[in-house]
Protein backbone atom coordinates (compact mmCIF):
# COMPACT_ATOMS: atom_id res chain seq x y z
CA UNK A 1 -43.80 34.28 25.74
CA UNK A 2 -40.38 32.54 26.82
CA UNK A 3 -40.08 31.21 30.16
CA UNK A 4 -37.26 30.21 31.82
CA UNK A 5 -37.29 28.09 34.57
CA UNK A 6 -34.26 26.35 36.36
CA UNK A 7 -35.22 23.05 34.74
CA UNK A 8 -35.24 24.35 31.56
CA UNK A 9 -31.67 25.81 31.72
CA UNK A 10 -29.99 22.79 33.02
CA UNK A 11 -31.66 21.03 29.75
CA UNK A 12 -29.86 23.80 27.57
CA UNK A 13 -26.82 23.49 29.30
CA UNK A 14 -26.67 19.19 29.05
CA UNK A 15 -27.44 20.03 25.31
CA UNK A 16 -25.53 22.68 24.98
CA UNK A 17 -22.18 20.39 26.20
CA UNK A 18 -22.68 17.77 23.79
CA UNK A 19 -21.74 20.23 20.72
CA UNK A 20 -18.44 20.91 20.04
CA UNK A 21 -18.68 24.69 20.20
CA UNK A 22 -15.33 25.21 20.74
CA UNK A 23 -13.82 23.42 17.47
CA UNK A 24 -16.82 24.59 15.33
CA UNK A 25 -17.23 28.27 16.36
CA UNK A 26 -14.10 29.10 14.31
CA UNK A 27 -12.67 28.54 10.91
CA UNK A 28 -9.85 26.08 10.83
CA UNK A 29 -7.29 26.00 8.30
CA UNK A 30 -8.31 22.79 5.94
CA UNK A 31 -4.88 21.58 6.19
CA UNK A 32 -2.60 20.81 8.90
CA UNK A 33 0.27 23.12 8.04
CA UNK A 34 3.63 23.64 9.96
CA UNK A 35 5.50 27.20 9.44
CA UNK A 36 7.17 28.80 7.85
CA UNK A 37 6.16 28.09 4.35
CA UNK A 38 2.52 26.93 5.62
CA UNK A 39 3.82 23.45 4.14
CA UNK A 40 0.88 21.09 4.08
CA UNK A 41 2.18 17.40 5.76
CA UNK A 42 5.27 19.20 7.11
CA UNK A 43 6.92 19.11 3.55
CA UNK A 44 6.40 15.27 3.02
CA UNK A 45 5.04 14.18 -0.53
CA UNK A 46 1.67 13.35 -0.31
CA UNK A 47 2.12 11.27 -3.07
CA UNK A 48 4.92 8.94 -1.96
CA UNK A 49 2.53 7.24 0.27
CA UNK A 50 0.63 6.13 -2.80
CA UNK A 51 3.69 5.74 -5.11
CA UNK A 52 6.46 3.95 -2.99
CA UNK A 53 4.51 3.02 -0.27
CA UNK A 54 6.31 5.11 2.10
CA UNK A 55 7.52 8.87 3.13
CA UNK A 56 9.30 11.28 1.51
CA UNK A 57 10.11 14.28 2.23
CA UNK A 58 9.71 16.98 -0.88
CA UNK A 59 11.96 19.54 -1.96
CA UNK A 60 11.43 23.04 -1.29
CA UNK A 61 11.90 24.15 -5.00
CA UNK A 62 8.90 21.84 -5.80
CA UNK A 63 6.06 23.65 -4.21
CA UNK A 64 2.07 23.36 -5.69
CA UNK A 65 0.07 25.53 -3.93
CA UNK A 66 -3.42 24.15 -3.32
CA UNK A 67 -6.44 24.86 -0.78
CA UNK A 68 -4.36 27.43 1.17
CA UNK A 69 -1.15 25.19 1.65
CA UNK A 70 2.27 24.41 -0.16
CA UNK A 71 2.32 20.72 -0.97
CA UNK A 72 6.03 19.89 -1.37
CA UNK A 73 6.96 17.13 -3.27
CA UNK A 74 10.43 14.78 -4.51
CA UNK A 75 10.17 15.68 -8.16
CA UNK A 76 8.07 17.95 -11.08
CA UNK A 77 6.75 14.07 -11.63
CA UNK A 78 5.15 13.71 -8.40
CA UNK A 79 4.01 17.13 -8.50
CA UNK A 80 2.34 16.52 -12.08
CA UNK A 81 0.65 13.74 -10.35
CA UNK A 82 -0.58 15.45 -7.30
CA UNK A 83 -2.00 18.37 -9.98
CA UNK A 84 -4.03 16.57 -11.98
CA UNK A 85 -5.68 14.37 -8.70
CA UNK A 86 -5.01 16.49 -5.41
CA UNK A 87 -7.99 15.18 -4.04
CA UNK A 88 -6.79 11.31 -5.01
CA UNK A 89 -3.25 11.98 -2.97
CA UNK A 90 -4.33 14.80 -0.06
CA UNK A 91 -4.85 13.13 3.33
CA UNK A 92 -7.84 12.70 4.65
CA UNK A 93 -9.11 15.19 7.59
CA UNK A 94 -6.47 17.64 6.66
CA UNK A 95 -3.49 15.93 7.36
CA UNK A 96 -4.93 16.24 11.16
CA UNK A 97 -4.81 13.27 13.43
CA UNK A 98 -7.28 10.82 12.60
CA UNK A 99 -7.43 9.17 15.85
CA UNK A 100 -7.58 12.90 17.47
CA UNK A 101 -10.46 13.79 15.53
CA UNK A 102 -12.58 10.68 15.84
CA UNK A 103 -12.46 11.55 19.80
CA UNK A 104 -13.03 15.23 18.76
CA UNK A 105 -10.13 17.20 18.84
CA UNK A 106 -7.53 18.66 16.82
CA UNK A 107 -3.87 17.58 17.05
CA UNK A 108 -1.38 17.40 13.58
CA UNK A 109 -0.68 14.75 11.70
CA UNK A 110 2.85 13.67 12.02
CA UNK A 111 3.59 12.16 8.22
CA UNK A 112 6.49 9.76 9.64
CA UNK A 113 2.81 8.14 11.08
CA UNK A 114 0.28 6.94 8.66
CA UNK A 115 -1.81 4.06 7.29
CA UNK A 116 -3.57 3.43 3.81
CA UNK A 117 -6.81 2.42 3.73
CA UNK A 118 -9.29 1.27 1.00
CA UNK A 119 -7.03 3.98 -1.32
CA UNK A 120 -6.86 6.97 1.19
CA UNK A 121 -4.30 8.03 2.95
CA UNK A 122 -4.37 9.26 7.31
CA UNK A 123 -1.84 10.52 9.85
CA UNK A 124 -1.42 10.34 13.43
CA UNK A 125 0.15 12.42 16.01
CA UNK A 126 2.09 9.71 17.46
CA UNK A 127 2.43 5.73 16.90
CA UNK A 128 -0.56 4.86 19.41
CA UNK A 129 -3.14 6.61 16.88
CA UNK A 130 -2.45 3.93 13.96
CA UNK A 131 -2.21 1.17 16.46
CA UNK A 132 -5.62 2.08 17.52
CA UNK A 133 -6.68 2.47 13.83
CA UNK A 134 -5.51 -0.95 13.05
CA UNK A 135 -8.12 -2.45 15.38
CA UNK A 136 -11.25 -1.11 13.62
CA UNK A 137 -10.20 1.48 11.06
CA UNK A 138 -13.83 1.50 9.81
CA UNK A 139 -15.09 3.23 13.01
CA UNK A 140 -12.34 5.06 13.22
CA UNK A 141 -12.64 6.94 10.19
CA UNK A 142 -16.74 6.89 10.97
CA UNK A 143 -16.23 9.03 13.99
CA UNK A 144 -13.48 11.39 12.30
CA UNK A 145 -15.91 12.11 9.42
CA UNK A 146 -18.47 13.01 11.78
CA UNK A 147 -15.94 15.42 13.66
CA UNK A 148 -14.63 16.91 10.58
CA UNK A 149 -18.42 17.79 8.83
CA UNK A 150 -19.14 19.79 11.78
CA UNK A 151 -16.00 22.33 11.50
CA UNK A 152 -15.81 25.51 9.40
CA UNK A 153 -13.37 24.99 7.38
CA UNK A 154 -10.82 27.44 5.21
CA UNK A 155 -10.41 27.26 1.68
């Protein structure tokens, strides 16, 4: 028999807050995407970053569709590249703000804001987020992870 007393409701509840119902208790697209064209990193290359150490934005008549986005990229070179290693070149957490996720939340990526570290690649929603990053990217990306294994994610 289950009983309820006030006591043990307020426990549920002060439990109950700490999970992230709100962010887990729907499927989220696995990649930031901006419309129309569901264009994963709003059209950038994903592979620039790795390649010329910088942005670029793609061309829309260069389109490889992977994990339920377009990935755009500057040439049939780049997007040779990106085919035979998507997982090498994608950004990490979806193209969604690292910084946004390590504090649990969702916000885009904005590709014009990123950092490399040890090989991957992570966007921010505005300059602050890699500023931030740059202080302790390590716990950073700790926190994020932990965000990002508790959503439901689309394929």
């Amino acid at each position: 028999m289950l009983i309820f007393s006030r006591r043990s409701a307020l426990g549920f509840l002060a439990i109950a807050s700490l999970y992230p119902f709100g962010a887990a208790a729907k499927t989220m697209p696995r990649f930031s995407t901006s419309q129309p064209g569901n264009l994963a990193l709003q059209g950038y290359d994903t592979t620039a970053y790795f390649t010329v150490s910088a942005p670029a934005e793609g061309a829309a008549d260069i389109v490889v569709p992977w994990k339920g986005a377009n990935w755009q990229f500057v040439s049939a070179v780049e997007a040779a590249l990106f085919t035979a290693a998507p997982d090498a070149y994608a950004p990490q957490f979806g193209g969604y703000c690292t910084r946004a996720m390590s504090e649990g939340a969702l916000e885009p990526g904005d590709p014009e804001v990123w950092r490399m570290h040890k090989g991957k690649l992570y966007v921010f929603y505005a300059p602050r987020g890699g500023k931030v990053f740059d202080k302790d990217p390590d716990a950073m990306v700790a926190k994020a992870a932990a965000f990002w294994a508790g959503l439901m994610l689309s394929e």
